[in-house]
C-alpha atoms as a PDB file:
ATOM      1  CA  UNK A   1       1.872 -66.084  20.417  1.00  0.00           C
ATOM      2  CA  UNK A   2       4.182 -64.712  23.162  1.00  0.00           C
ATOM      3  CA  UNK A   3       7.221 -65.959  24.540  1.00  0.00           C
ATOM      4  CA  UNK A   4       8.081 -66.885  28.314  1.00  0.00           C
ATOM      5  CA  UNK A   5       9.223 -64.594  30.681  1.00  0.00           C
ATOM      6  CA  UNK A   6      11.737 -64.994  33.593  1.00  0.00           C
ATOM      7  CA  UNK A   7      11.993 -61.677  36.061  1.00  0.00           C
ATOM      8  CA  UNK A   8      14.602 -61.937  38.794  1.00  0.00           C
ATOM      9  CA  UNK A   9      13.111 -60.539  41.564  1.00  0.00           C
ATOM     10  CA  UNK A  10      15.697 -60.103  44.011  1.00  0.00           C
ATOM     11  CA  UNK A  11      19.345 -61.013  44.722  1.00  0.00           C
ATOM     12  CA  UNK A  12      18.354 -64.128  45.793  1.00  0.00           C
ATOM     13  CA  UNK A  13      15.903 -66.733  44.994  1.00  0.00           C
ATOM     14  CA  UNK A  14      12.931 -64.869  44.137  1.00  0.00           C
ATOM     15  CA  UNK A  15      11.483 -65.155  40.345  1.00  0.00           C
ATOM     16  CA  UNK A  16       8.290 -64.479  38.367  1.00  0.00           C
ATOM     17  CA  UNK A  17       7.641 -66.479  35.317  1.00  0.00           C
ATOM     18  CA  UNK A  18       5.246 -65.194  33.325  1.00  0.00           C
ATOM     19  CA  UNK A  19       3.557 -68.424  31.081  1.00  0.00           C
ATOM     20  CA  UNK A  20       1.732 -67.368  27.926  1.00  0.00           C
ATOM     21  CA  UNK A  21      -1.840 -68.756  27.639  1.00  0.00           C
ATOM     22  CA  UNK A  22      -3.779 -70.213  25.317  1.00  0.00           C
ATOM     23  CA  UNK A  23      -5.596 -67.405  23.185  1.00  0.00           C
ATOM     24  CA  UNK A  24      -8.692 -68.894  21.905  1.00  0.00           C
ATOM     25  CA  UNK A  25      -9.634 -70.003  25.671  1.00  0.00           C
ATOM     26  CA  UNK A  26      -8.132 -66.739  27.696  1.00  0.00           C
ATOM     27  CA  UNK A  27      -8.711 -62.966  27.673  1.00  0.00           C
ATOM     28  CA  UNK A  28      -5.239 -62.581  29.162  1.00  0.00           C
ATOM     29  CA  UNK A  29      -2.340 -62.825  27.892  1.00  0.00           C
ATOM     30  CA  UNK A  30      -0.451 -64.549  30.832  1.00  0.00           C
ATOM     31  CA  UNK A  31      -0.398 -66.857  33.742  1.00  0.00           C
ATOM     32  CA  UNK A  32       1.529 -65.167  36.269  1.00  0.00           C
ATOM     33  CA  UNK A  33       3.408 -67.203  39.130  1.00  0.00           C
ATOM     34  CA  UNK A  34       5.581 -65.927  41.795  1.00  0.00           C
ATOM     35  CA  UNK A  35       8.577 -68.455  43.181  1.00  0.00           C
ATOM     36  CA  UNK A  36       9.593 -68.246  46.743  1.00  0.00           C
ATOM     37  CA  UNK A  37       8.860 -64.433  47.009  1.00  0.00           C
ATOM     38  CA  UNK A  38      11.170 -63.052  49.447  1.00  0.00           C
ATOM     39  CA  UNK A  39      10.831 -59.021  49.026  1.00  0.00           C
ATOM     40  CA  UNK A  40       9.807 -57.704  52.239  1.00  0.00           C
ATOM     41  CA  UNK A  41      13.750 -55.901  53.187  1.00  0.00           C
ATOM     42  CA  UNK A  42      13.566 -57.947  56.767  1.00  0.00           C
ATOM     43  CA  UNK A  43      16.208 -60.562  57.257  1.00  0.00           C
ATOM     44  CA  UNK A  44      15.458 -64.587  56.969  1.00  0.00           C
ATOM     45  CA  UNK A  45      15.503 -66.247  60.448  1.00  0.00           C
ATOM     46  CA  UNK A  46      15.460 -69.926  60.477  1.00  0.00           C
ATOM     47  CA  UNK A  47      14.796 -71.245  64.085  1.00  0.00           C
ATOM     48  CA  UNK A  48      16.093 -68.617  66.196  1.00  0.00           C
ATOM     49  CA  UNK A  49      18.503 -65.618  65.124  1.00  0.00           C
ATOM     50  CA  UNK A  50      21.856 -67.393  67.106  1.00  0.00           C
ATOM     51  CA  UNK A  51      21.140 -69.803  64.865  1.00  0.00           C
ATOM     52  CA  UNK A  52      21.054 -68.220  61.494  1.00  0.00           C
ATOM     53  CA  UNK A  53      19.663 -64.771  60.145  1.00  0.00           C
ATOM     54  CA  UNK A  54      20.485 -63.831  56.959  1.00  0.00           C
ATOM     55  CA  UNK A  55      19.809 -60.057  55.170  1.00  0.00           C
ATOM     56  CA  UNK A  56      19.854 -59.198  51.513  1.00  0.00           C
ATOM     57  CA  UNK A  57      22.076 -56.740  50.414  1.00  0.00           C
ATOM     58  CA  UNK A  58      20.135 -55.851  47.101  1.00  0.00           C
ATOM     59  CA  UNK A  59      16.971 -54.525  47.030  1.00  0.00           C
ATOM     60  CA  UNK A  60      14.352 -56.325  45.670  1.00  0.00           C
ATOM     61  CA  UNK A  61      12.639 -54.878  42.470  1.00  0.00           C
ATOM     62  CA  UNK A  62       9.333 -54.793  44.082  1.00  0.00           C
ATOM     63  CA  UNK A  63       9.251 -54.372  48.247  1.00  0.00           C
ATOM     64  CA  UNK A  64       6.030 -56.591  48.515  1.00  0.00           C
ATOM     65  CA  UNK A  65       3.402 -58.936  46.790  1.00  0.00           C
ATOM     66  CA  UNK A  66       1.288 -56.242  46.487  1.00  0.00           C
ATOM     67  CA  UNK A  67       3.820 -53.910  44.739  1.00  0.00           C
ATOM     68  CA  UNK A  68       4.397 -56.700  41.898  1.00  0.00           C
ATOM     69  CA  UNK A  69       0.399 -57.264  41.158  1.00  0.00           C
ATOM     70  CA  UNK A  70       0.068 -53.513  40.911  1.00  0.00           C
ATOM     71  CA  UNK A  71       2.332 -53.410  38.627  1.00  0.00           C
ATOM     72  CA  UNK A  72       0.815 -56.759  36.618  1.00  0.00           C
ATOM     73  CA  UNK A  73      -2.459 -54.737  36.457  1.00  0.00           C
ATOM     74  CA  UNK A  74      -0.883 -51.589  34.852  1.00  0.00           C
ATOM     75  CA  UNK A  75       0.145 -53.705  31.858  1.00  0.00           C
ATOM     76  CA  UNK A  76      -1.999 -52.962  28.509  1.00  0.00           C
ATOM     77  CA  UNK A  77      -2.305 -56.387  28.905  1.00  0.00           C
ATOM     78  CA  UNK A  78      -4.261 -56.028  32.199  1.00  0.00           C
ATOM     79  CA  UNK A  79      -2.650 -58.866  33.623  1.00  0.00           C
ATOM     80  CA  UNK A  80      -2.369 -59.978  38.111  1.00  0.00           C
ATOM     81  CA  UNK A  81      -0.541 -62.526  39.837  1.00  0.00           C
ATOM     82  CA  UNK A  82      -2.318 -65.610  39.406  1.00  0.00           C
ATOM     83  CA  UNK A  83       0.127 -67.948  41.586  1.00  0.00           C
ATOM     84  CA  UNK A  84       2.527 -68.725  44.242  1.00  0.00           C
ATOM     85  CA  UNK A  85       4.573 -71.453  44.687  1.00  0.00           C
ATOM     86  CA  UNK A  86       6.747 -72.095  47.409  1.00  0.00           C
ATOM     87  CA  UNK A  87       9.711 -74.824  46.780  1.00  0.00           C
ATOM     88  CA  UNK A  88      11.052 -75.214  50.256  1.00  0.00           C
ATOM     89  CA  UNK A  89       9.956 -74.560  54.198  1.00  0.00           C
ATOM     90  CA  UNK A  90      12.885 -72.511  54.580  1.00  0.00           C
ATOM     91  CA  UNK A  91      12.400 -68.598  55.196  1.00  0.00           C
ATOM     92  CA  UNK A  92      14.003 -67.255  52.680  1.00  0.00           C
ATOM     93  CA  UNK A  93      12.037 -69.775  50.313  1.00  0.00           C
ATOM     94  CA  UNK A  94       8.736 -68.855  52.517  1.00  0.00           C
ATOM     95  CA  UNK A  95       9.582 -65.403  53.965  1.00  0.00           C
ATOM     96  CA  UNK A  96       6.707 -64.581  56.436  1.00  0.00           C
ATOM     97  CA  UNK A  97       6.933 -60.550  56.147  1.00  0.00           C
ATOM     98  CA  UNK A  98       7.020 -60.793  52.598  1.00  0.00           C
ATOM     99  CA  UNK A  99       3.298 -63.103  52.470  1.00  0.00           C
ATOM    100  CA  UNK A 100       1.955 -61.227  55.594  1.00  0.00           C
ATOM    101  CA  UNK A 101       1.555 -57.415  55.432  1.00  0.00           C
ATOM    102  CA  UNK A 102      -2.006 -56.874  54.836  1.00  0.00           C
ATOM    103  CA  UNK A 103      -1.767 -55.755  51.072  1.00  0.00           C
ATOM    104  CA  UNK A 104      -0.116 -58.818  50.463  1.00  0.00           C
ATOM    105  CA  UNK A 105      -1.988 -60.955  52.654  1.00  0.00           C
ATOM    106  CA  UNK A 106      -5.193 -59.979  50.478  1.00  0.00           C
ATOM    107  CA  UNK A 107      -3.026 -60.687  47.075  1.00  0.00           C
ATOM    108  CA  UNK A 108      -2.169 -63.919  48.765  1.00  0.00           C
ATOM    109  CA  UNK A 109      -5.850 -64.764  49.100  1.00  0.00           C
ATOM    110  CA  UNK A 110      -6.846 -63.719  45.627  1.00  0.00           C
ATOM    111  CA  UNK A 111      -4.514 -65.877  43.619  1.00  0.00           C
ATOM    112  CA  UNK A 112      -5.988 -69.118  41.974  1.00  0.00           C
ATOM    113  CA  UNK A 113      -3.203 -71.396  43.419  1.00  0.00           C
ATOM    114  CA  UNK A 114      -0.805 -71.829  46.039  1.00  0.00           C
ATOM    115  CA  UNK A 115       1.541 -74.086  45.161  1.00  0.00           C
ATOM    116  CA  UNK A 116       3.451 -76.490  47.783  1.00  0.00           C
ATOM    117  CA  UNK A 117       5.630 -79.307  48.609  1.00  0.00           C
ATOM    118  CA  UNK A 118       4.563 -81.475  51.854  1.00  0.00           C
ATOM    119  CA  UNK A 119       7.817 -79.462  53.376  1.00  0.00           C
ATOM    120  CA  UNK A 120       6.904 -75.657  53.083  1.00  0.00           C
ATOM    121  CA  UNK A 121       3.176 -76.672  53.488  1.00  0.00           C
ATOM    122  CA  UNK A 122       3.706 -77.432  57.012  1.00  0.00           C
ATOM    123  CA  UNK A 123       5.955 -74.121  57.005  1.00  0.00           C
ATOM    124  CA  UNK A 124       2.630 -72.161  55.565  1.00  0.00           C
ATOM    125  CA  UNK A 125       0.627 -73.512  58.033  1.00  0.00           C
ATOM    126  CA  UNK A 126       2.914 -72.553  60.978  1.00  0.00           C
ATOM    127  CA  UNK A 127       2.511 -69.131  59.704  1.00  0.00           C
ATOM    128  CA  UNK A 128      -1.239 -69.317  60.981  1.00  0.00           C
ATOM    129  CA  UNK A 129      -2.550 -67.556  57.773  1.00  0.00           C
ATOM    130  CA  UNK A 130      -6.381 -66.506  58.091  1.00  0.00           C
ATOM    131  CA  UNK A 131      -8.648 -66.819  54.644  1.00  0.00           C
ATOM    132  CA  UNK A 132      -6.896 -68.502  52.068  1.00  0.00           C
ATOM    133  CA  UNK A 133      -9.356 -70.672  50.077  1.00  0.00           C
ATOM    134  CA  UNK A 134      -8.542 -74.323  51.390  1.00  0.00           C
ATOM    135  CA  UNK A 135      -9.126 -75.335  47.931  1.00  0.00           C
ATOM    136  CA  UNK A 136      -6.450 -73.034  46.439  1.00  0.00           C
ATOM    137  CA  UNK A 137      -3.745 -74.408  48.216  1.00  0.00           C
ATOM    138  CA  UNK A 138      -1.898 -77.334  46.173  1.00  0.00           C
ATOM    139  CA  UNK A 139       0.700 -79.275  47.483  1.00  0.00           C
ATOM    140  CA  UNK A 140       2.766 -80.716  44.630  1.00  0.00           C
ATOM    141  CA  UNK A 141       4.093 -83.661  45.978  1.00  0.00           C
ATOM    142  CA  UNK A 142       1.225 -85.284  46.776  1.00  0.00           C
ATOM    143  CA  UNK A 143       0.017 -88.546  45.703  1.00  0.00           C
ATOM    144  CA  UNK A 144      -3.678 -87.449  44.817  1.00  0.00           C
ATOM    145  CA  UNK A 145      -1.487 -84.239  42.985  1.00  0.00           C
ATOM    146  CA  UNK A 146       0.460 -86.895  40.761  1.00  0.00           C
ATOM    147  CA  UNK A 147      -2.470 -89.373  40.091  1.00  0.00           C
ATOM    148  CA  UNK A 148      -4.453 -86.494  38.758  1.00  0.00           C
ATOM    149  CA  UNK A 149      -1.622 -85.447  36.036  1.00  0.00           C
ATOM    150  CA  UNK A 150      -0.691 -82.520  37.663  1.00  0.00           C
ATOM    151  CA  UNK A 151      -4.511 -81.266  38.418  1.00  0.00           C
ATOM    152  CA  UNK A 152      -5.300 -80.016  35.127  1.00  0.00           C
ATOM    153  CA  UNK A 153      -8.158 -78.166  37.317  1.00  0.00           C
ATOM    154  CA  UNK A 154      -5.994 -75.888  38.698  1.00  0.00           C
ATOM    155  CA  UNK A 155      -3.913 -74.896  35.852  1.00  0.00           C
ATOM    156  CA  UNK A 156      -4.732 -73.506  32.610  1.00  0.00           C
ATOM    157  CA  UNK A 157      -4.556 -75.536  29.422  1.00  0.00           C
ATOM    158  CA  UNK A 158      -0.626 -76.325  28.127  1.00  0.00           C
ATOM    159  CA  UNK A 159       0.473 -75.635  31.490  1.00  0.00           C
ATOM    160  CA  UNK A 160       2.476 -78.373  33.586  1.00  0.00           C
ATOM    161  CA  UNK A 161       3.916 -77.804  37.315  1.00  0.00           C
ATOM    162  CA  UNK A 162       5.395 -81.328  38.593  1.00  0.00           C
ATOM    163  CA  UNK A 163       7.721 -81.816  41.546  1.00  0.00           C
ATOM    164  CA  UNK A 164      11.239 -83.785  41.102  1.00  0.00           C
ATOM    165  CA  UNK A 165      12.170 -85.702  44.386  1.00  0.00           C
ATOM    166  CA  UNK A 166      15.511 -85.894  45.695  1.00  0.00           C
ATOM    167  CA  UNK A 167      17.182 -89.452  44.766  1.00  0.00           C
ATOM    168  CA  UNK A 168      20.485 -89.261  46.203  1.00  0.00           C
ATOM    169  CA  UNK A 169      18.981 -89.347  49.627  1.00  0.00           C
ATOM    170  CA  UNK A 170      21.432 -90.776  51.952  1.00  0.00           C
ATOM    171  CA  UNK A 171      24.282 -88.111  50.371  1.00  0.00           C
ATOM    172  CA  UNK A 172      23.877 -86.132  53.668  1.00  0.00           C
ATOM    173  CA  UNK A 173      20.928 -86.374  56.186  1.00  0.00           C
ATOM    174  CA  UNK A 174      19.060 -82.843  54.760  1.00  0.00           C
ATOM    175  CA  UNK A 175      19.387 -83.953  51.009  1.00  0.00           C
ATOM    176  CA  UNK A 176      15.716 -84.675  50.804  1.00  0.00           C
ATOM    177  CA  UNK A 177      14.284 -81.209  51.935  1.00  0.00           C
ATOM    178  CA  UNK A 178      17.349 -79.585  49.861  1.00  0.00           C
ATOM    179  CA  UNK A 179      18.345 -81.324  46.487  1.00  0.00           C
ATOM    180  CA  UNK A 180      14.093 -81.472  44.854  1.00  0.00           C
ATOM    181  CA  UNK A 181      13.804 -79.395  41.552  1.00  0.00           C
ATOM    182  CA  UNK A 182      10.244 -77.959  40.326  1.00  0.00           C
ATOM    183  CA  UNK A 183       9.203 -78.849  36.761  1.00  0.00           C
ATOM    184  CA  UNK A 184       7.220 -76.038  34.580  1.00  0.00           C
ATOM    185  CA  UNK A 185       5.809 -76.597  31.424  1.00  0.00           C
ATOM    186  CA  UNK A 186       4.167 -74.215  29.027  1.00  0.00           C
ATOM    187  CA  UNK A 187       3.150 -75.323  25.503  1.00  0.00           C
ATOM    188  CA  UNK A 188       1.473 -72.230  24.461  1.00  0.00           C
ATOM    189  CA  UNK A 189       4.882 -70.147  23.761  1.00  0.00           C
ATOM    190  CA  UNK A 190       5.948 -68.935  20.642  1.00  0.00           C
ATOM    191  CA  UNK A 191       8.933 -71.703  21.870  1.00  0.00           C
ATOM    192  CA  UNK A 192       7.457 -74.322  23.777  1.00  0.00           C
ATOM    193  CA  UNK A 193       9.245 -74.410  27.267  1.00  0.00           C
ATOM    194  CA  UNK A 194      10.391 -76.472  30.128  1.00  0.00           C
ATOM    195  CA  UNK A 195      11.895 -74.519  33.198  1.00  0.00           C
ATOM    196  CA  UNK A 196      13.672 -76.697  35.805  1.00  0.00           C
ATOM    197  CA  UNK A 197      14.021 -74.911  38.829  1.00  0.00           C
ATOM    198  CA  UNK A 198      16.358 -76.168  41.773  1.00  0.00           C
ATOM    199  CA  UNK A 199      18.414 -73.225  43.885  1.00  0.00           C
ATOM    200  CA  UNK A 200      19.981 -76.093  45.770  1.00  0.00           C
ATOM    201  CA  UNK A 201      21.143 -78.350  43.088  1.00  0.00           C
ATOM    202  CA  UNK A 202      19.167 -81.585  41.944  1.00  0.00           C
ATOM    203  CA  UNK A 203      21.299 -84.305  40.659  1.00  0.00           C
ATOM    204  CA  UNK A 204      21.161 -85.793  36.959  1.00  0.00           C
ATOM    205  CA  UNK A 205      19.313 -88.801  38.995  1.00  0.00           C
ATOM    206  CA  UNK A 206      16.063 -86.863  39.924  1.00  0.00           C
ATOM    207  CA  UNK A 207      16.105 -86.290  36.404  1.00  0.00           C
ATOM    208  CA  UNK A 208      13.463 -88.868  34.828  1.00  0.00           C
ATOM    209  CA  UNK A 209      14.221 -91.045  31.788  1.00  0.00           C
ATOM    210  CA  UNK A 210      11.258 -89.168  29.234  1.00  0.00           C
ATOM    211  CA  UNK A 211      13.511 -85.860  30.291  1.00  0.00           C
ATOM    212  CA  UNK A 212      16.938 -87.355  29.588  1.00  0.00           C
ATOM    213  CA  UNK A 213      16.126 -87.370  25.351  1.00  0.00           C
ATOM    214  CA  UNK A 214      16.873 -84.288  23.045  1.00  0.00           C
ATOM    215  CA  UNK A 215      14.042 -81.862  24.024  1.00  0.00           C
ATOM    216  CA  UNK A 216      11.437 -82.391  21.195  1.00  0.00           C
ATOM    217  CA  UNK A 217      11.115 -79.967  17.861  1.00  0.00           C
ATOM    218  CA  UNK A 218      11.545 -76.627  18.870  1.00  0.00           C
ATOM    219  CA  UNK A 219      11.302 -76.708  23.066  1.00  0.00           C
ATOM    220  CA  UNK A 220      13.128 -74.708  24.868  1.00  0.00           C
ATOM    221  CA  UNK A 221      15.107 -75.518  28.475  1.00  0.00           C
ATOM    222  CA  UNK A 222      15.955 -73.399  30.724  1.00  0.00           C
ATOM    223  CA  UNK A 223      17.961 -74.319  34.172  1.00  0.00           C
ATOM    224  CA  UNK A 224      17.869 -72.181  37.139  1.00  0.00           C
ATOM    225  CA  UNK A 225      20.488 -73.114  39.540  1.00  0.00           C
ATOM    226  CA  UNK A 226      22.925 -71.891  41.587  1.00  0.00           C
ATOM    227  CA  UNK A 227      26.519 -71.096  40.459  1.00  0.00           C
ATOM    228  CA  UNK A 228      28.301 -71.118  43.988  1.00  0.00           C
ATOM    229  CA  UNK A 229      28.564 -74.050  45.582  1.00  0.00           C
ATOM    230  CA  UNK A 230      28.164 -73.544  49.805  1.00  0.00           C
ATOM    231  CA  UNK A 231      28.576 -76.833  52.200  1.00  0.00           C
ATOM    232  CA  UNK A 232      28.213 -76.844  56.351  1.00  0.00           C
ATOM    233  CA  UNK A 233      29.767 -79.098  58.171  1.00  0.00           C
ATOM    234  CA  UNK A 234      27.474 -81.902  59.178  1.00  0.00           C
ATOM    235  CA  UNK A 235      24.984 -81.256  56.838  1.00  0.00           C
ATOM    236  CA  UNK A 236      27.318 -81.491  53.933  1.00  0.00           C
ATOM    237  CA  UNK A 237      26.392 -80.141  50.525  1.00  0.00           C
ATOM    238  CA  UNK A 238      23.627 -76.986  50.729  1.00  0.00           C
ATOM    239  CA  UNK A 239      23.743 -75.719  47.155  1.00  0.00           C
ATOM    240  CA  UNK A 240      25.504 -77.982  44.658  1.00  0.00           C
ATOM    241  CA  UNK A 241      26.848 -75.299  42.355  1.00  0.00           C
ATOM    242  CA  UNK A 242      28.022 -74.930  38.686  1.00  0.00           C
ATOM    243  CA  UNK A 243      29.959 -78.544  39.216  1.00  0.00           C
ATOM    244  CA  UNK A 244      26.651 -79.177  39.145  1.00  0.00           C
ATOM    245  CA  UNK A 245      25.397 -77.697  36.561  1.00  0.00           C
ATOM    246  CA  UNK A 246      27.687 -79.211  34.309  1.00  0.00           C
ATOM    247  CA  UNK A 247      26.785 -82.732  35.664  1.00  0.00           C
ATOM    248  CA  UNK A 248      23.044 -81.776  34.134  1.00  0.00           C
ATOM    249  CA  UNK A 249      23.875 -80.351  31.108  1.00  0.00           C
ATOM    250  CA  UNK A 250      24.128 -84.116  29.188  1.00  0.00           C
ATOM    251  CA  UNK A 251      21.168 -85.101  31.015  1.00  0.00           C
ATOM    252  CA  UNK A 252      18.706 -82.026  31.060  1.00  0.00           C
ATOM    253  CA  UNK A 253      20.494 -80.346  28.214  1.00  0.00           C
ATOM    254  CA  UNK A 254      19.166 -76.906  28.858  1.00  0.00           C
ATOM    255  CA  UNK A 255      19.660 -73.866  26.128  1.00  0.00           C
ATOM    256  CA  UNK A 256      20.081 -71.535  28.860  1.00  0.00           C
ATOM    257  CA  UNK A 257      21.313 -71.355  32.740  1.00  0.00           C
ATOM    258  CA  UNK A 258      20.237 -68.624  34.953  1.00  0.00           C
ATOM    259  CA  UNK A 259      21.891 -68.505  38.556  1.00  0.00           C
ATOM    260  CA  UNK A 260      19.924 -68.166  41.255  1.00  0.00           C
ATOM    261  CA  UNK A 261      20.230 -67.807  45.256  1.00  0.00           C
ATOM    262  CA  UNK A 262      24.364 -66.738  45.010  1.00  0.00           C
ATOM    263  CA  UNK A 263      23.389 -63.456  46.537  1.00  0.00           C
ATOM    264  CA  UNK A 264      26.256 -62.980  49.013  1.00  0.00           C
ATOM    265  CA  UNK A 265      24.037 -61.716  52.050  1.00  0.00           C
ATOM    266  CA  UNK A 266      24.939 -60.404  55.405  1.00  0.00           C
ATOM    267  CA  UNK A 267      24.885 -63.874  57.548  1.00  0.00           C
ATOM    268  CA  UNK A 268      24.960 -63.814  61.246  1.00  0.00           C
ATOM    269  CA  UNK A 269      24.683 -66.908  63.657  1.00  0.00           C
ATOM    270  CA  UNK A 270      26.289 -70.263  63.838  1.00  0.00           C
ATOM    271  CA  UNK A 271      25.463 -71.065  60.090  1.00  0.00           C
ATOM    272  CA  UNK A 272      26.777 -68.103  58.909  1.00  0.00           C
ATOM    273  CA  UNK A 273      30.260 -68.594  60.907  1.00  0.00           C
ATOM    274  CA  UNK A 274      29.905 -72.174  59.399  1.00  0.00           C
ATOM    275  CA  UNK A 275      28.931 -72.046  56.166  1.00  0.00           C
ATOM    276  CA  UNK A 276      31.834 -72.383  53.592  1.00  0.00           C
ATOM    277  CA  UNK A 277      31.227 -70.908  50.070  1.00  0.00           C
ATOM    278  CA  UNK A 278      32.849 -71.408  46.849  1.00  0.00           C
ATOM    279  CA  UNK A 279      32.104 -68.509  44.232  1.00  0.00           C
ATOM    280  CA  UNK A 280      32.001 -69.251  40.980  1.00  0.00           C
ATOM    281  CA  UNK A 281      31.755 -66.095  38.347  1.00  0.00           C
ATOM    282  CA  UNK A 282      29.718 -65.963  35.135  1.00  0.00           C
ATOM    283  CA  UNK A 283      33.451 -65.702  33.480  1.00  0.00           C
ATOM    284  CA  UNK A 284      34.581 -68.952  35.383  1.00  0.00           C
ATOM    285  CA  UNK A 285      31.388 -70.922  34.683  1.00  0.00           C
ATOM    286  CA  UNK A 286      31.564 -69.857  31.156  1.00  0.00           C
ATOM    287  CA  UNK A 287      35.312 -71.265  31.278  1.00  0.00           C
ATOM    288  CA  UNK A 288      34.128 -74.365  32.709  1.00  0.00           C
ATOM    289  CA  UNK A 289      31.718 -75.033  30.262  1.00  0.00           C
ATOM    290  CA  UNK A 290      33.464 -74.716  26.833  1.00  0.00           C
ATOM    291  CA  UNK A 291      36.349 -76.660  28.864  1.00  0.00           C
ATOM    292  CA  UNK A 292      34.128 -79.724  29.601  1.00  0.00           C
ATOM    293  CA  UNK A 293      31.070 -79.784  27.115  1.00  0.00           C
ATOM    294  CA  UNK A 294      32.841 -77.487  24.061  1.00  0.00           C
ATOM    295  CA  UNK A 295      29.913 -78.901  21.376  1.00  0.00           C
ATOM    296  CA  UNK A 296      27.150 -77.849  23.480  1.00  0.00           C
ATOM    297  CA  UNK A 297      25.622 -74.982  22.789  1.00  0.00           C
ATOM    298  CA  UNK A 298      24.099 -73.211  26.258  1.00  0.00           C
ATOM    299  CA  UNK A 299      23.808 -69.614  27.281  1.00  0.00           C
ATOM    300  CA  UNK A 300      24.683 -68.695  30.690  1.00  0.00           C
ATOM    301  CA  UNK A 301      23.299 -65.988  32.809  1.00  0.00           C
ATOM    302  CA  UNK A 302      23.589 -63.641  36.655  1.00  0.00           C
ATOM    303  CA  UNK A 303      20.697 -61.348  36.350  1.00  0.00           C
ATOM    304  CA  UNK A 304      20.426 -58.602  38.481  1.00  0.00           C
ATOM    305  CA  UNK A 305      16.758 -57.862  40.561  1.00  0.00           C
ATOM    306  CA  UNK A 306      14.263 -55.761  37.921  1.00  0.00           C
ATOM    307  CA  UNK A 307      16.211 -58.043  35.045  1.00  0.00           C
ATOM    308  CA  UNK A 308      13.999 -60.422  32.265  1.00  0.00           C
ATOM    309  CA  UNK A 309      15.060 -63.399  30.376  1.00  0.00           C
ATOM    310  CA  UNK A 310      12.891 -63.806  27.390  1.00  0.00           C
ATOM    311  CA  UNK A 311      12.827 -67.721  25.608  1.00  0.00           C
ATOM    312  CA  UNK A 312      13.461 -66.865  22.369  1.00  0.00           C
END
C-alpha cells in the first residue's frame, strides 16, 4: 500500500493530492486531484483590476494543467489527473488562464470529476467553458451531493470528498463564501488519512461532533491552512491565520499543518492598498504552539512550489 501525497504547486493555494487506490479494484496506483490550480503566470483579477489584481512572485512548478498530467503520465506508474476541485469563486481559487489554454482546456474535459461548491460553480459557468461532460461536474454542497453520501459514483472506493459550511456566519458579511473547509478522506493508505483543507480559516464550529474525537487507530490528519492572518476593512477577517490554527488543534487535532495561500504577491488596486497582513513565520508558529498546546504532538510545515509531504 502507498502513502498520501501532498505537492505544493505554487506559492499560493494550489495543491495536488495524490490518494492511493484500492489495489484489487484499480490498475493505477493513484487518484489524482488538483485544488484550485492557479499556474498559468497571469495575475488574479477579481471584478475589475482598480479593484484588485494580484501576481505571484514564485513560479509555479508546472506553468499549466497540461504540464502537470504530462508529467502524471511519465510516472512508471502511468498515472493522469483524474480531478479538479475548485473551493471558492474567487480567481485565484478558479484562475481562468490557468483552466483555459487549449491543452488544458482538453485535460479539463478528460478528468472524471469536477468538483464544486454552489459559489465557484456559478464562477465556472461565467467562464463559458465549451465540452465538459455535464455529468462530470459535481458540486459539493449540494443537497442531492450530501443525501447520496458523498456520490460514491463518482469517486473510487475508500475515497470521501465532503464540504464543511461556514457556521460563524454573521462574524462579517463575506464569512460564508470565505471561512468553508473541504473534507478528504482516503482509507486505502498505508496510514489512513483525513485532509482538511481551508486557505481562509474555518472555525473549530464547522468542525462536526464525529470529527471532534481522537482520530481512530492509526489515521492520519493533516491541516492545510494559512499561517498569516490578513483582514480588510469592512469585510473583516479574510484568512484567519495560525491564531487559528491553534483554535483547531483541540478540536481537529491534526498530526501535521501545512500553510497555504501566505504567498506575499504583488497586489495592486483598492484591496491591495487595504488589505492589512500579519505574518506569521514557521519559527513563530512553532513558538506559538509548544507555548499554548506543549503535550501535543503536531508537525508544522511552509513548502515551497515542486515540494511533497508524504503521510507517513
Amino acid at each position: 500500500m502507498a502513502a498520501v501525497e501532498l505537492h505544493k504547486l505554487n506559492g499560493d493555494t494550489s495543491w495536488l493530492i495524490r490518494l492511493p487506490l484500492k489495489q484489487q479494484l484499480e490498475s493505477r496506483s493513484f487518484y489524482n486531484i488538483v485544488l484550485d490550480p492557479w499556474l498559468h503566470p497571469t495575475p488574479q483579477v477579481d471584478g475589475l483590476p482598480l479593484f484588485s489584481r494580484q501576481t505571484r512572485v514564485e513560479p509555479a512548478a508546472f506553468g499549466s494543467l497540461a504540464q502537470l498530467d504530462r508529467w502524471l503520465r511519465s510516472l512508471p506508474s502511468d498515472e493522469a489527473l483524474d480531478a479538479v476541485l475548485f473551493s471558492h469563486p474567487f480567481t485565484d481559487h478558479l484562475h481562468p488562464e490557468t483552466v483555459r489554454d487549449e491543452e488544458s482546456l482538453a485535460v479539463l474535459r478528460a478528468v472524471t470529476a469536477i468538483f464544486t461548491t454552489d459559489d465557484s460553480l456559478s464562477a465556472l459557468r461565467a467562464l463559458g467553458i465549451k465540452g465538459i461532460p455535464a455529468g462530470t461536474i459535481v458540486d459539493i454542497t449540494s443537497t442531492a451531493y450530501r443525501q447520496d453520501g458523498g456520490d460514491t459514483n463518482v469517486l473510487p472506493v475508500g475515497i470521501e470528498i465532503e464540504h464543511l459550511p461556514a457556521r460563524d456566519w454573521a462574524a462579517s458579511p463575506a464569512w460564508h463564501k470565505l471561512h468553508s473547509g473541504i473534507l478528504i478522506s482516503c482509507a486505502n493508505a498505508t496510514t489512513p488519512t483525513q485532509i482538511l483543507y481551508s486557505p481562509h480559516g474555518v472555525t473549530p464550529r464547522s468542525i462536526q461532533a464525529r470529527m471532534q474525537s481522537p482520530s481512530p487507530g492509526k489515521m492520519a490528519r493533516i491541516l492545510i491552512h494559512s499561517f498569516d492572518r490578513q483582514t480588510l476593512p469592512l469585510i473583516g477577517t479574510v484568512a484567519c491565520g495560525f491564531p487559528n490554527v491553534l483554535d483547531l488543534i483541540p478540536t481537529f487535532q491534526p498530526d501535521a499543518v501545512l500553510a497555504t495561500h501566505d504567498e506575499h504577491k504583488r497586489a495592486e488596486g483598492i484591496v491591495g492598498h487595504l488589505i492589512k497582513r500579519t505574518t506569521v513565520s514557521l519559527d513563530k508558529a512553532a513558538s506559538r504552539l509548544r507555548q499554548q498546546h506543549p503535550h501535543i504532538p503536531c508537525v508544522l510545515k511552509q513548502l515551497a512550489p515542486g515540494e511533497c509531504f508524504i503521510v507517513s
